[in-house]
PDB file of N, CA and C in Angstrom:
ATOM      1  N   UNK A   1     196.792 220.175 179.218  1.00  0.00           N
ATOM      2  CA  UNK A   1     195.622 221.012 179.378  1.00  0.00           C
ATOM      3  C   UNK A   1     195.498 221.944 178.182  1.00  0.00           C
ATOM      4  N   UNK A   2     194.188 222.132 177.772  1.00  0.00           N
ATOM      5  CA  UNK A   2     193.973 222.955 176.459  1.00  0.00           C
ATOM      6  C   UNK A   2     194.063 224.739 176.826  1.00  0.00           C
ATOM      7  N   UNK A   3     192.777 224.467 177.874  1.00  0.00           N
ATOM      8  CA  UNK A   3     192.988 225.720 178.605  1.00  0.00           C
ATOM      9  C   UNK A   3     192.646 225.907 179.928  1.00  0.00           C
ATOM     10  N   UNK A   4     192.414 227.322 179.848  1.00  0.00           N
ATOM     11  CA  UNK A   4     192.194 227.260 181.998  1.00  0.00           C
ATOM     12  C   UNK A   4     191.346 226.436 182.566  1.00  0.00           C
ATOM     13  N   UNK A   5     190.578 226.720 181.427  1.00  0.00           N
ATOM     14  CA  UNK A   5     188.959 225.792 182.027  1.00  0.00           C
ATOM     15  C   UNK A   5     189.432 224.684 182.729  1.00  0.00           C
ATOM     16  N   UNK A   6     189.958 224.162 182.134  1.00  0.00           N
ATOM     17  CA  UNK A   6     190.798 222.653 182.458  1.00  0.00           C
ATOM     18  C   UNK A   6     191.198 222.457 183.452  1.00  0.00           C
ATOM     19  N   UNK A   7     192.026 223.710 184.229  1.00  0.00           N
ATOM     20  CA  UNK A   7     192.695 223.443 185.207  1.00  0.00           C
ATOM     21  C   UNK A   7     191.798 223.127 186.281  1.00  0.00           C
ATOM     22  N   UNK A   8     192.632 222.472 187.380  1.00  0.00           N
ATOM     23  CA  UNK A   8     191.584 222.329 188.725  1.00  0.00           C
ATOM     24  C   UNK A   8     191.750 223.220 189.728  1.00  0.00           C
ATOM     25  N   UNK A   9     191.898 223.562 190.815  1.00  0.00           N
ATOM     26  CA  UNK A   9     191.733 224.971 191.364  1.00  0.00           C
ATOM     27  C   UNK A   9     193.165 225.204 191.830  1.00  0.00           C
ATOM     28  N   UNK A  10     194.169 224.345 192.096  1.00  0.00           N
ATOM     29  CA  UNK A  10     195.610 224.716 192.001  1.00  0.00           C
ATOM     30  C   UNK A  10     196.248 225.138 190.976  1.00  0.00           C
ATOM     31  N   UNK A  11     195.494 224.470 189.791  1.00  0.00           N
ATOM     32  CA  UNK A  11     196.470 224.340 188.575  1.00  0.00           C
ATOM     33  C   UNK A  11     196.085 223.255 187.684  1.00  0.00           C
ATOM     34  N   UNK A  12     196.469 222.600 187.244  1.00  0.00           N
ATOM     35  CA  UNK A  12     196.131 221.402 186.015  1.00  0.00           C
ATOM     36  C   UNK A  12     196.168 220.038 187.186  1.00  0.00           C
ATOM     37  N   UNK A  13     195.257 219.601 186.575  1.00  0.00           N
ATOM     38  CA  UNK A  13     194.882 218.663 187.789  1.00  0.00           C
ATOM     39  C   UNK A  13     195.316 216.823 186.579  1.00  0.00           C
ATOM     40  N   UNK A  14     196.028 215.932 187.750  1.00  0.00           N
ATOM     41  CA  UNK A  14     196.268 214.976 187.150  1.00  0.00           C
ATOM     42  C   UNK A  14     195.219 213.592 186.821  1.00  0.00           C
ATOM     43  N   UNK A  15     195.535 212.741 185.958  1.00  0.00           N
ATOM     44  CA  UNK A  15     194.089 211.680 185.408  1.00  0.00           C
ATOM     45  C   UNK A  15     194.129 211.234 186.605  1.00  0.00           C
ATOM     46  N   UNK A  16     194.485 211.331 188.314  1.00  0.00           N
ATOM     47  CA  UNK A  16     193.738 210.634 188.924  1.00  0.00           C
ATOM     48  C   UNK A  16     192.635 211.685 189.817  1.00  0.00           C
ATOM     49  N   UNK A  17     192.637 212.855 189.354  1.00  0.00           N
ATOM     50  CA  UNK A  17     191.866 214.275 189.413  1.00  0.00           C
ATOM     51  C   UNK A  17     192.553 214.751 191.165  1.00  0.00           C
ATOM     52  N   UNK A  18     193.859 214.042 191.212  1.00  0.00           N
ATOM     53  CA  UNK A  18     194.762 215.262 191.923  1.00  0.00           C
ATOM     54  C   UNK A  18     195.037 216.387 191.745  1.00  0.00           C
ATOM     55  N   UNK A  19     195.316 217.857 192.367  1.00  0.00           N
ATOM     56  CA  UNK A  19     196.301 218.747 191.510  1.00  0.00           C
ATOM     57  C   UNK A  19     197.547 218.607 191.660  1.00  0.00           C
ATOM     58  N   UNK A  20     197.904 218.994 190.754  1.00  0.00           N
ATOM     59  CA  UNK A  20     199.629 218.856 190.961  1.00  0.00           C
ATOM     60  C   UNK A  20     200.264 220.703 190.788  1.00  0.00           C
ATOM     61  N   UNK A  21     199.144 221.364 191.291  1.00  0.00           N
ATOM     62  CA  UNK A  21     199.115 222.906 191.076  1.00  0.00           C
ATOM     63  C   UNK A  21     199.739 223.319 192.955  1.00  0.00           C
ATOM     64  N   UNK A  22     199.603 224.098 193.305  1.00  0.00           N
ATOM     65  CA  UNK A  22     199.908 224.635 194.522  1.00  0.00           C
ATOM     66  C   UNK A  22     198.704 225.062 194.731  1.00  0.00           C
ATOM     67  N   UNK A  23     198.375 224.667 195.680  1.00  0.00           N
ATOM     68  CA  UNK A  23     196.931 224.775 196.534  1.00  0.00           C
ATOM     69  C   UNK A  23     196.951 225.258 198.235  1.00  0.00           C
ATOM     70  N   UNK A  24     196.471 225.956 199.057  1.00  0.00           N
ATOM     71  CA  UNK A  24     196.477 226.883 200.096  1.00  0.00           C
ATOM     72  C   UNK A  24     195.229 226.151 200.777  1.00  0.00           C
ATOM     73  N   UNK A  25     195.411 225.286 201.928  1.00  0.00           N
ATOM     74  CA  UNK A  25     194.069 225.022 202.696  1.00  0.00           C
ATOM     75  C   UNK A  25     193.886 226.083 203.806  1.00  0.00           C
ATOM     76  N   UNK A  26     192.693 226.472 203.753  1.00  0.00           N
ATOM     77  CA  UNK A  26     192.352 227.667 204.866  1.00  0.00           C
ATOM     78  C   UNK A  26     190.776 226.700 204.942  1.00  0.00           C
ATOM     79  N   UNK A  27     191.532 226.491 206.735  1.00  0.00           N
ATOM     80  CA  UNK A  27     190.455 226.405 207.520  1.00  0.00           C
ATOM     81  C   UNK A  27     189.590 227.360 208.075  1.00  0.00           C
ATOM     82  N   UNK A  28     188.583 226.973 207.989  1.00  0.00           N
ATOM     83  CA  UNK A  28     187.849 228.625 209.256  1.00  0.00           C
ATOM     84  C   UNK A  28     187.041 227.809 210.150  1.00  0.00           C
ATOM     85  N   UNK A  29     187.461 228.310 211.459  1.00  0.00           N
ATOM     86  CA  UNK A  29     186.737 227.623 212.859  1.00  0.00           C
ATOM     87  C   UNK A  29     185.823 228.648 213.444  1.00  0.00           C
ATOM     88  N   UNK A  30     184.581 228.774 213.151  1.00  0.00           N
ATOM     89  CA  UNK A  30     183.772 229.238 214.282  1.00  0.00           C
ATOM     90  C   UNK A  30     183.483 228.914 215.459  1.00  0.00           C
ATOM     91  N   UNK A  31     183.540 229.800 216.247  1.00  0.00           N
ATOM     92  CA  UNK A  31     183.342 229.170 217.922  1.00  0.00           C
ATOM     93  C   UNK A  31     183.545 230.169 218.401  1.00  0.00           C
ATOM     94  N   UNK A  32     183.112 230.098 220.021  1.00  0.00           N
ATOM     95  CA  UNK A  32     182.676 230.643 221.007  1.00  0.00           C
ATOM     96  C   UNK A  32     184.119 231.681 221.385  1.00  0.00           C
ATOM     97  N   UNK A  33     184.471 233.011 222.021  1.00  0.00           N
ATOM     98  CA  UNK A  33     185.684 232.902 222.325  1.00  0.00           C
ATOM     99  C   UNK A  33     186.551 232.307 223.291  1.00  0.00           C
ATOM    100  N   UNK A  34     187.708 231.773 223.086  1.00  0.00           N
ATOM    101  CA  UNK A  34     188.855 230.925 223.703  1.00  0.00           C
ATOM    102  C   UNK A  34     189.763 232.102 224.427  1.00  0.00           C
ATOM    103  N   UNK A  35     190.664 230.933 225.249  1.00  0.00           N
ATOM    104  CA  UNK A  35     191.805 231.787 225.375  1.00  0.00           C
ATOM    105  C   UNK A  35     192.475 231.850 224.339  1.00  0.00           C
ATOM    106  N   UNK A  36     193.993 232.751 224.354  1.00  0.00           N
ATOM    107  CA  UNK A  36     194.987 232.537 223.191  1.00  0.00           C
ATOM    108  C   UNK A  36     195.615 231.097 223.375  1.00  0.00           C
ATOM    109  N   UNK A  37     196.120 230.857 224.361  1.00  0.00           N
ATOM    110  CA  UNK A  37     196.501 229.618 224.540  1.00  0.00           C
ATOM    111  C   UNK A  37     195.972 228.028 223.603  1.00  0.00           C
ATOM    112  N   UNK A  38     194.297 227.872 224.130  1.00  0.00           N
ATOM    113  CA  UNK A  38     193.791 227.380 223.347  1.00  0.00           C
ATOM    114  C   UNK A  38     193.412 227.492 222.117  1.00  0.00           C
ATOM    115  N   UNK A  39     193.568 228.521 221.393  1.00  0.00           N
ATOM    116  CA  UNK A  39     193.617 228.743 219.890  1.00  0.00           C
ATOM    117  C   UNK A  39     195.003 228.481 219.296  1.00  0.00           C
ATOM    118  N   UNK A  40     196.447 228.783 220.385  1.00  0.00           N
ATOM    119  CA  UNK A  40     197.476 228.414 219.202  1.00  0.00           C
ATOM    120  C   UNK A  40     197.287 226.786 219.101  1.00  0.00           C
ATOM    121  N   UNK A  41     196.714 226.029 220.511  1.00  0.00           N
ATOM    122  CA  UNK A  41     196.872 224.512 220.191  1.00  0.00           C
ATOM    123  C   UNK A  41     196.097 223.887 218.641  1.00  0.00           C
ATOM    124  N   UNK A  42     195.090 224.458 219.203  1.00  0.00           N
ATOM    125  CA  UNK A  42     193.890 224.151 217.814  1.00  0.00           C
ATOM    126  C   UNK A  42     194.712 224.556 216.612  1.00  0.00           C
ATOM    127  N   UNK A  43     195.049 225.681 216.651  1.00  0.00           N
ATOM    128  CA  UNK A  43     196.181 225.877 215.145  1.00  0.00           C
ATOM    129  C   UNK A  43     196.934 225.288 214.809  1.00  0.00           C
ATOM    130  N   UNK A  44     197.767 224.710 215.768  1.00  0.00           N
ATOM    131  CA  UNK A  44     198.602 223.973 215.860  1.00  0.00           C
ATOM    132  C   UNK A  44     198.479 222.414 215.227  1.00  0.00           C
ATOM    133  N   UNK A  45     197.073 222.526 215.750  1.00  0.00           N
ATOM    134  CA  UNK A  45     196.711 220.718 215.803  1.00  0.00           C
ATOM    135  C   UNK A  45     195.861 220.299 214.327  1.00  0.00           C
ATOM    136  N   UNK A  46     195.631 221.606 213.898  1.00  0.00           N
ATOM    137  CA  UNK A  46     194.617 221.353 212.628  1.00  0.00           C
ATOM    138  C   UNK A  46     195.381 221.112 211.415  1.00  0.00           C
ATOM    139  N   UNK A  47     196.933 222.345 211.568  1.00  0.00           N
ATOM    140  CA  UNK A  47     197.832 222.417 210.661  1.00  0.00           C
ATOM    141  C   UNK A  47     198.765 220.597 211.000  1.00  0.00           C
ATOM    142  N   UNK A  48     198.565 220.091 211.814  1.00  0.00           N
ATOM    143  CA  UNK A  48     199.400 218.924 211.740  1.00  0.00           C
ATOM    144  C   UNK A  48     198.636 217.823 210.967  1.00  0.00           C
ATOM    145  N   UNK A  49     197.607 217.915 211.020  1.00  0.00           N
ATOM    146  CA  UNK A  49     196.498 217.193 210.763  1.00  0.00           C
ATOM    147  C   UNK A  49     196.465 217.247 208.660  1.00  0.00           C
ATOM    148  N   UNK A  50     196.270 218.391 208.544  1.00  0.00           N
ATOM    149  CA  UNK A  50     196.682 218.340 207.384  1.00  0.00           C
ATOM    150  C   UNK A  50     198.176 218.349 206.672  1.00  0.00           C
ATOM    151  N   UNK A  51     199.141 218.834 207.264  1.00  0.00           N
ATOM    152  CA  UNK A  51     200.475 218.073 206.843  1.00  0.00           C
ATOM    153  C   UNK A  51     200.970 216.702 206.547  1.00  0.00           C
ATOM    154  N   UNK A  52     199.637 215.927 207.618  1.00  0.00           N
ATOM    155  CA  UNK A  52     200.136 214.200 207.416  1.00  0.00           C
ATOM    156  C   UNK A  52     199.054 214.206 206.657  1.00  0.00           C
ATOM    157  N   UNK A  53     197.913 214.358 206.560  1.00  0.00           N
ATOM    158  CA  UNK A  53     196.940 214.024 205.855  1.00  0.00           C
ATOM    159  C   UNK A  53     197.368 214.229 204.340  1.00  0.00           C
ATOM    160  N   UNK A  54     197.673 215.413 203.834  1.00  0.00           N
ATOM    161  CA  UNK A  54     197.942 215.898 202.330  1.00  0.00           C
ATOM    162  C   UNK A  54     199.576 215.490 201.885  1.00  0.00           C
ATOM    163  N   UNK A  55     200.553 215.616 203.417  1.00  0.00           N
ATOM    164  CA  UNK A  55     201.524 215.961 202.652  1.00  0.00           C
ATOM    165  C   UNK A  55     201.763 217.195 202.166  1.00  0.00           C
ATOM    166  N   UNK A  56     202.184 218.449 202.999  1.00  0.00           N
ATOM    167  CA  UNK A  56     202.090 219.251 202.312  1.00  0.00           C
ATOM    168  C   UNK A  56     202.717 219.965 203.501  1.00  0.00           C
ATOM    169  N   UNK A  57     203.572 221.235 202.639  1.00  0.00           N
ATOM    170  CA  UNK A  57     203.846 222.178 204.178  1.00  0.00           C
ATOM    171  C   UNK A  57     203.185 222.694 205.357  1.00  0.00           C
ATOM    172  N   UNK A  58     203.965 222.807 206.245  1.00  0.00           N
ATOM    173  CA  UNK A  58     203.058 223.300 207.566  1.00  0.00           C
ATOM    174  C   UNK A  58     202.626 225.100 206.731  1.00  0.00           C
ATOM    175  N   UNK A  59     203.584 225.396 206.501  1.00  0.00           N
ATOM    176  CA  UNK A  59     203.512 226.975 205.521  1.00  0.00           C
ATOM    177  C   UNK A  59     202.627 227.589 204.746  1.00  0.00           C
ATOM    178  N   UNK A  60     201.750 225.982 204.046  1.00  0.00           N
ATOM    179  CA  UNK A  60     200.796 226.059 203.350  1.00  0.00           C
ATOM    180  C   UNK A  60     198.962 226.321 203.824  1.00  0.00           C
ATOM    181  N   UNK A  61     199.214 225.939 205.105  1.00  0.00           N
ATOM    182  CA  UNK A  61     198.364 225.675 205.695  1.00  0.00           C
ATOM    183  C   UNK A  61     197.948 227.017 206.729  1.00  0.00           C
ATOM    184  N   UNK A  62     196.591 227.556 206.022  1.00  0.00           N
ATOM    185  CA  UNK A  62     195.984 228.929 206.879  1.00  0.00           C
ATOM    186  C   UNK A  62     194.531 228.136 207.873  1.00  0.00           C
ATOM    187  N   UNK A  63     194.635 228.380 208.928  1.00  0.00           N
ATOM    188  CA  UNK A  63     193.878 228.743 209.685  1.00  0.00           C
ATOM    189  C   UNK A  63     193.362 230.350 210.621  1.00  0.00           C
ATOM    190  N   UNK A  64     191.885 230.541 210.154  1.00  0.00           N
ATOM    191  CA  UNK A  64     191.090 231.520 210.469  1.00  0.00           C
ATOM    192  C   UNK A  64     190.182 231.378 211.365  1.00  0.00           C
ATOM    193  N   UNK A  65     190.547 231.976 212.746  1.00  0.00           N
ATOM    194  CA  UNK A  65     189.367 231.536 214.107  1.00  0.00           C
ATOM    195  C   UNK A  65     188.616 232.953 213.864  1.00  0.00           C
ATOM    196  N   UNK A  66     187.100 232.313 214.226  1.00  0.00           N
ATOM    197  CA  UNK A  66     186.491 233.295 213.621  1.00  0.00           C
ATOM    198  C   UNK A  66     185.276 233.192 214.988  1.00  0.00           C
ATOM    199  N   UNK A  67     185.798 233.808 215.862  1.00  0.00           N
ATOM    200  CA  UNK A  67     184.916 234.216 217.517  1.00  0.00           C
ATOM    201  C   UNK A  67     183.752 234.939 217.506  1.00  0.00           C
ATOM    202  N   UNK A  68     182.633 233.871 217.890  1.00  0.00           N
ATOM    203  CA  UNK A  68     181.319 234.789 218.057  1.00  0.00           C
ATOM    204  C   UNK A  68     180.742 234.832 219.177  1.00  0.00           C
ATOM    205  N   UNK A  69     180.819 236.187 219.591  1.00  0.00           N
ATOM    206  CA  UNK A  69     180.143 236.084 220.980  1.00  0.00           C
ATOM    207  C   UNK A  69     179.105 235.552 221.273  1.00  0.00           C
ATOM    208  N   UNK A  70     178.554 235.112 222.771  1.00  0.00           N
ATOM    209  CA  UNK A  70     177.850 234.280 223.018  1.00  0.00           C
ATOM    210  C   UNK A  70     176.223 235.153 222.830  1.00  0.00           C
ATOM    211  N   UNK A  71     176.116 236.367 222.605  1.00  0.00           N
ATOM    212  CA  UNK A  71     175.144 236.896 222.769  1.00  0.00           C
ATOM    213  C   UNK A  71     174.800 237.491 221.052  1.00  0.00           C
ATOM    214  N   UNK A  72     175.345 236.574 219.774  1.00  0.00           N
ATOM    215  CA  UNK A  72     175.790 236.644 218.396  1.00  0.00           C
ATOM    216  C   UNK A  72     175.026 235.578 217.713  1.00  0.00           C
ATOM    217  N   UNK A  73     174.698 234.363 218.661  1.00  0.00           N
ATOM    218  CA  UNK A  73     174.398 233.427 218.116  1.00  0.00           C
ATOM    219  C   UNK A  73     173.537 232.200 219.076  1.00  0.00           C
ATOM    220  N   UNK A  74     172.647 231.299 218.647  1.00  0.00           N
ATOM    221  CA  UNK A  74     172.053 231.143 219.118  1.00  0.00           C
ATOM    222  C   UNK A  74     172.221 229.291 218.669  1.00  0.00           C
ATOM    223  N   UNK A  75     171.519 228.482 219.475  1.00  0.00           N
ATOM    224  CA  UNK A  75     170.935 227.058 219.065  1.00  0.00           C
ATOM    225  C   UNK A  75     169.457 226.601 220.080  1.00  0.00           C
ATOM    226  N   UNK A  76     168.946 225.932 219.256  1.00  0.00           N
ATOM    227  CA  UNK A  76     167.917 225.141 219.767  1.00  0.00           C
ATOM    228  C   UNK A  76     166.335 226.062 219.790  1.00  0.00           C
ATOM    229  N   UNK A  77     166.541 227.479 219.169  1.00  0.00           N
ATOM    230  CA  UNK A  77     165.973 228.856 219.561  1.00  0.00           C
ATOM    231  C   UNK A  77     166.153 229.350 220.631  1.00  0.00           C
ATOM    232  N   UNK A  78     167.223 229.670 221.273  1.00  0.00           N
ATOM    233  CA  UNK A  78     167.697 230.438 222.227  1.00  0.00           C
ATOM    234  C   UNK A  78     168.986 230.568 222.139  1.00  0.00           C
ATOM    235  N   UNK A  79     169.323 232.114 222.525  1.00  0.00           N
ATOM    236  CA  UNK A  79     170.774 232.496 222.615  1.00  0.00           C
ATOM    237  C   UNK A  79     171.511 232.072 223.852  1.00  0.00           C
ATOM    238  N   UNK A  80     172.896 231.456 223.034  1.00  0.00           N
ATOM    239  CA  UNK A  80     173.909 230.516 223.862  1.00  0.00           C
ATOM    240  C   UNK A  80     173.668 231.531 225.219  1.00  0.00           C
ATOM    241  N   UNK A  81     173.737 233.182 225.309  1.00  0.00           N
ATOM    242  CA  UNK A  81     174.366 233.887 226.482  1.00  0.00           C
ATOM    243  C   UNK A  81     172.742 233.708 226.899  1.00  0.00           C
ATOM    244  N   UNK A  82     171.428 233.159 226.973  1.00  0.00           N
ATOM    245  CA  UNK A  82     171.259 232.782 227.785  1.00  0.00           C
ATOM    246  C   UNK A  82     170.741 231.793 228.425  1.00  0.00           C
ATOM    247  N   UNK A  83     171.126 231.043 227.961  1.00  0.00           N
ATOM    248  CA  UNK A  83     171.514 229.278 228.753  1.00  0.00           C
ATOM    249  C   UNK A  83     172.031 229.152 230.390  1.00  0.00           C
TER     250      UNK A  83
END
């Protein structure tokens, strides 16, 4: 690599436009609020998902649940809270 420009967002990225840099996947899940229960599974299950998928530590892997109340957001033009 000549210079930063070059690099890819880990680090210097290889001719098959892998990085071979250290890279941090952060998921972010919007949704409705859960229990805790059901959020460690989902954490659980997203971070496994990318460990086999990438290869890569469970350590590496951030997940961000990001809870919007039902009276926050809306589909179809009407708010979910009142459906």
């Amino acid at each position: 690599m000549d210079s930063l420009q070059d690099a890819g967002p880990g680090g210097d990225t290889a001719p098959d436009g892998a990085s071979r840099g250290v890279t941090v996947p952060i998921v972010t899940v919007q949704q409705g609020p859960r229990t805790v229960e059901l959020k460690r599974e989902l954490v659980r299950r997203i971070t496994d998902a990318f460990v086999d998928a990438y290869e890569i530590p469970a350590e590496s892997v951030q997940v961000w649940i990001h809870e919007v109340p039902a009276d926050s957001w809306g589909a179809a033009g009407t708010l979910i809270a009142d459906k």
